[in-house]
N, C-alpha and C. Protein backbone atom coordinates (compact mmCIF):
# COMPACT_ATOMS: atom_id res chain seq x y z
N UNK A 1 -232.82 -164.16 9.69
CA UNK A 1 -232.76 -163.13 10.71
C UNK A 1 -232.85 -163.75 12.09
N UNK A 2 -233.53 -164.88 12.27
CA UNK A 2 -233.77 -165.45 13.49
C UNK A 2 -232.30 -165.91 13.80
N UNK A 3 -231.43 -166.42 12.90
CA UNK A 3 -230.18 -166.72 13.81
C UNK A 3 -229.03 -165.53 14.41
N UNK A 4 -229.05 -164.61 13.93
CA UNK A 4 -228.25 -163.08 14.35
C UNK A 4 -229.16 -162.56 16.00
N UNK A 5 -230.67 -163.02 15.85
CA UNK A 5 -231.35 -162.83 16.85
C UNK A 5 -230.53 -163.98 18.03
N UNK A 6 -230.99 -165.09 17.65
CA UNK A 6 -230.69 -166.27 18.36
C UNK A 6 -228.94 -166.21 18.71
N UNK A 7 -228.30 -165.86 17.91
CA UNK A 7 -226.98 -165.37 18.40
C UNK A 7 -226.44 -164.02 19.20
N UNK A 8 -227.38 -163.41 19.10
CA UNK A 8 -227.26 -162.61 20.28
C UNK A 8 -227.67 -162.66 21.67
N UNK A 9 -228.33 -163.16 21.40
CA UNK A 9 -229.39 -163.80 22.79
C UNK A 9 -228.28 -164.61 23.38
N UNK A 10 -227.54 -165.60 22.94
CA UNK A 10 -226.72 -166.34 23.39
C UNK A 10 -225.32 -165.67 24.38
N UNK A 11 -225.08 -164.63 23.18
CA UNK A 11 -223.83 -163.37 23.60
C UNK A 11 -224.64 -163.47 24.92
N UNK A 12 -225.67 -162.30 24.84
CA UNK A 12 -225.93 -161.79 25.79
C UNK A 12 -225.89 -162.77 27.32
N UNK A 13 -226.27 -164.06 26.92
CA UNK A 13 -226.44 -164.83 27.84
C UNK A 13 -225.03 -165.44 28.33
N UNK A 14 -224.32 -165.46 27.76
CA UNK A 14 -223.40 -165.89 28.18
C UNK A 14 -222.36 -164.10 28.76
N UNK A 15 -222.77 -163.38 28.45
CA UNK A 15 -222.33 -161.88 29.57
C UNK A 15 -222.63 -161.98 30.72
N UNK A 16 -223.84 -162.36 30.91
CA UNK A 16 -224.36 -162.74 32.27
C UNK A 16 -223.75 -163.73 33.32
N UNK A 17 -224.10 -164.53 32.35
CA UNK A 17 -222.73 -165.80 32.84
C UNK A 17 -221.73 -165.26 33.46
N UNK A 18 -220.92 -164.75 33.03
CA UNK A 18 -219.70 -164.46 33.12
C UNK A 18 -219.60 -163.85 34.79
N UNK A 19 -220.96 -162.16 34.78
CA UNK A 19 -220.82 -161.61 35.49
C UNK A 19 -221.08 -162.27 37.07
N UNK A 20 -221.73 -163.45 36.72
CA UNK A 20 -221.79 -164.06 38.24
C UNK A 20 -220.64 -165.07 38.53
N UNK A 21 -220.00 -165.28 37.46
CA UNK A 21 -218.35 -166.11 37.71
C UNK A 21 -217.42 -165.47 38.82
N UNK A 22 -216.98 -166.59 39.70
CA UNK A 22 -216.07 -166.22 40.48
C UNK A 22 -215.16 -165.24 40.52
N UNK A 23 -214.37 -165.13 39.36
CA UNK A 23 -213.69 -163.75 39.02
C UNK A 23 -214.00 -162.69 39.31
N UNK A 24 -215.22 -162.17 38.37
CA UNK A 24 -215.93 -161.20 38.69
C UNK A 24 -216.73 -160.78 39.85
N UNK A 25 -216.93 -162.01 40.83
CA UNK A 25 -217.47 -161.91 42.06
C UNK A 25 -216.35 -161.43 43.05
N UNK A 26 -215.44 -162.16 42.71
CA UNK A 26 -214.21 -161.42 43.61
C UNK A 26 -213.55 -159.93 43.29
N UNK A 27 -213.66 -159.15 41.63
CA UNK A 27 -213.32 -158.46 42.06
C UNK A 27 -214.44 -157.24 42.30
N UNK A 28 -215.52 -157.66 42.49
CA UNK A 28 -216.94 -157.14 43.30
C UNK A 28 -216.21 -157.13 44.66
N UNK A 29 -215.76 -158.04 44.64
CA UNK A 29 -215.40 -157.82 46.65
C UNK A 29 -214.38 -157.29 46.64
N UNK A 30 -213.79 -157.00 45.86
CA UNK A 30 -212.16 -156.54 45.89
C UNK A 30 -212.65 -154.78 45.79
N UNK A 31 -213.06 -154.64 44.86
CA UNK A 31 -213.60 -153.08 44.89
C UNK A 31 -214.56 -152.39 46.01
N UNK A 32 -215.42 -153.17 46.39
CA UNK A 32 -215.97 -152.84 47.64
C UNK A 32 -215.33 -152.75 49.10
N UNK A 33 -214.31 -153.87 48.85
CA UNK A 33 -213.39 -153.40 49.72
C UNK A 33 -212.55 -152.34 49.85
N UNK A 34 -212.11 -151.87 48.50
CA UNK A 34 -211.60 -150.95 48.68
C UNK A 34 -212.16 -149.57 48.92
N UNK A 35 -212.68 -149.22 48.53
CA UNK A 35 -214.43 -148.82 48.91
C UNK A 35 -214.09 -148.52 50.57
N UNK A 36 -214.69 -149.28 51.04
CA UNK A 36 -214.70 -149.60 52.75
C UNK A 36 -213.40 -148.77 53.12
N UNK A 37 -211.74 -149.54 52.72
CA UNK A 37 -210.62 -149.14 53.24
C UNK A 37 -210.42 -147.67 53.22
N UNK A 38 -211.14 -147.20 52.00
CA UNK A 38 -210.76 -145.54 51.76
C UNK A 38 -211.76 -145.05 52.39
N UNK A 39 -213.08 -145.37 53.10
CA UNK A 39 -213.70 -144.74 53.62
C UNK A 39 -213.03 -144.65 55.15
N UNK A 40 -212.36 -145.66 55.96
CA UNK A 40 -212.02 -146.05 56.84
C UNK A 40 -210.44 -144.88 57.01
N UNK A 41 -209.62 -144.95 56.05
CA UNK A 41 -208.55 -143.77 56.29
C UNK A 41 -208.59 -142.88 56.19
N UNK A 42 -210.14 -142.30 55.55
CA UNK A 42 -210.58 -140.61 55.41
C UNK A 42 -211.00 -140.53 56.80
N UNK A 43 -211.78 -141.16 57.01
CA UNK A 43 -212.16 -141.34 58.78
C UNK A 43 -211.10 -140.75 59.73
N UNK A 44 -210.15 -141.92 59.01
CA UNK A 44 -208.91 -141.77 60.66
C UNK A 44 -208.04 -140.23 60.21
N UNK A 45 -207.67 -140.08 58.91
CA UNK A 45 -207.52 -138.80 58.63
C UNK A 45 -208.08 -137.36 59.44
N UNK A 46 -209.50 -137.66 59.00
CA UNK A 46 -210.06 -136.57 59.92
C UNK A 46 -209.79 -136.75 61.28
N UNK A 47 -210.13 -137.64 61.88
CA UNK A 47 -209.46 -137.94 63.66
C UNK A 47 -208.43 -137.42 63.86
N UNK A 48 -207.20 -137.76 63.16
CA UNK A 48 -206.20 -137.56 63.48
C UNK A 48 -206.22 -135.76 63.41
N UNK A 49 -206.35 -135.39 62.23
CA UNK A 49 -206.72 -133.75 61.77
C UNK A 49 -207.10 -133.04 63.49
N UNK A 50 -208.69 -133.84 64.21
CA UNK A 50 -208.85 -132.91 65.25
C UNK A 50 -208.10 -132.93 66.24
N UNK A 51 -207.62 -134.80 66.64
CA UNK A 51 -206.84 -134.54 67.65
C UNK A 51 -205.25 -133.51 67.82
N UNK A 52 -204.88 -133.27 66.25
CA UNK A 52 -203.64 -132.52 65.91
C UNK A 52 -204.12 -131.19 66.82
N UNK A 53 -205.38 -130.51 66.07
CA UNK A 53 -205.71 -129.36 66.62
C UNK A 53 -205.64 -129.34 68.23
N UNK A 54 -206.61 -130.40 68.36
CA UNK A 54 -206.89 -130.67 69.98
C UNK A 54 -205.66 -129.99 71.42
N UNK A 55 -204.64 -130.93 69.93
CA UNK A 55 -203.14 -131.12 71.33
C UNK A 55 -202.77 -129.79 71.11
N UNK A 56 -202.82 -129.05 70.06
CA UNK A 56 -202.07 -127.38 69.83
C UNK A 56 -203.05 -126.80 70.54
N UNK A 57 -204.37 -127.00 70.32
CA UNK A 57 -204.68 -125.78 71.36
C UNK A 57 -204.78 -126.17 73.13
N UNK A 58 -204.73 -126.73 73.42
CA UNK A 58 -204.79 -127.23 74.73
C UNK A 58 -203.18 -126.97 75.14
N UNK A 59 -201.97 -127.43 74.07
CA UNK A 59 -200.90 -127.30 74.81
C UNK A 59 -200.65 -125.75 74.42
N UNK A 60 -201.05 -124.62 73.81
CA UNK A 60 -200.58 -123.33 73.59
C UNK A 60 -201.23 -122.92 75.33
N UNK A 61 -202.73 -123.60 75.56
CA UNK A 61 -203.21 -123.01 77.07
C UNK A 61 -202.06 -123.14 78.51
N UNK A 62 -201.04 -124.12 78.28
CA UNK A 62 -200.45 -124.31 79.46
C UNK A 62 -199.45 -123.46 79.26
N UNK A 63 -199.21 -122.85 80.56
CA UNK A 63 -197.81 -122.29 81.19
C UNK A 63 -196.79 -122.39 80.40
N UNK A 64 -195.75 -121.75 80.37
CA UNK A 64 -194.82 -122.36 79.83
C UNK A 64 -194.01 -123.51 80.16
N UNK A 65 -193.59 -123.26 81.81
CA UNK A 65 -193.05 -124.08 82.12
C UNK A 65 -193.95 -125.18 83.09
N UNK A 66 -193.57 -126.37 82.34
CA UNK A 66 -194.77 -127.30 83.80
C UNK A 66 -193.30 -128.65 83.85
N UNK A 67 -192.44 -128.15 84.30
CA UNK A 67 -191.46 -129.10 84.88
C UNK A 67 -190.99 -130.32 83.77
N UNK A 68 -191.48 -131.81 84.31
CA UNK A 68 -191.19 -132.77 83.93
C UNK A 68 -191.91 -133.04 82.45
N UNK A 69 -193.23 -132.45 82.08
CA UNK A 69 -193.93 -132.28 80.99
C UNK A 69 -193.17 -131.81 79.85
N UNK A 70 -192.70 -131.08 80.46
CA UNK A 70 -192.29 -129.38 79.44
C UNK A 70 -191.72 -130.28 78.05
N UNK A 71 -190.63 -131.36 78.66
CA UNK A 71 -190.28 -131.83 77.35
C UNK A 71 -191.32 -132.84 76.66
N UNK A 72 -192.10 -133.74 77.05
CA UNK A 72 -192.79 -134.49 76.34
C UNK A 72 -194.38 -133.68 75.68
N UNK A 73 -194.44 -132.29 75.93
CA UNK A 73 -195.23 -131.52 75.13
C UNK A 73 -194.21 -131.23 74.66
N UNK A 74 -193.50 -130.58 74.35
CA UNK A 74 -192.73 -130.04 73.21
C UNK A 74 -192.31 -130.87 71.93
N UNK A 75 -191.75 -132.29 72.84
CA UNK A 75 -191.25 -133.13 71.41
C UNK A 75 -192.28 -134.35 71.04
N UNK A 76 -193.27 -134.55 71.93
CA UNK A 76 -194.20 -135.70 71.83
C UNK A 76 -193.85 -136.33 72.43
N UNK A 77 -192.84 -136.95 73.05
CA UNK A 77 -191.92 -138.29 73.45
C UNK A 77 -192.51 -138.05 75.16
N UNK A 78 -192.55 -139.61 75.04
CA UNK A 78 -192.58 -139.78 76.42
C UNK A 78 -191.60 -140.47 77.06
């Protein structure tokens, strides 16, 4: 019985192993990065989301006509 013991112990030890191997360390960083990146475009997502609002309601407040503007509120373009 001691060697099924002693052979597991080994498994186990060598799982461990493994998990601090370069591989697995990288794709620790690879997932955390990605991690980071998707936190970072939900971010700009939402930004973008208020400034969308921002520009509609601010440009529904102006006049209709404001001359040289008129077209770069309407189409974005400057």
């Amino acid at each position: 019985m001691g060697g099924k013991r002693e052979e597991s112990r080994g498994w186990i030890t060598r799982v461990l192993e493994l998990q601090h191997s370069p591989p697995f360390q990288d794709v620790d960083c690879a997932y955390l990065r990605k991690s980071d990146l998707e936190a970072n475009v939900e971010a700009l997502v939402e930004e973008s989301s208020f400034l969308r609002r921002l520009y509609e309601e601010v440009r529904g407040q102006l006049p209709p006509s404001q001359g040289r503007w008129r077209g770069v509120l309407e189409t974005g373009e400057q």
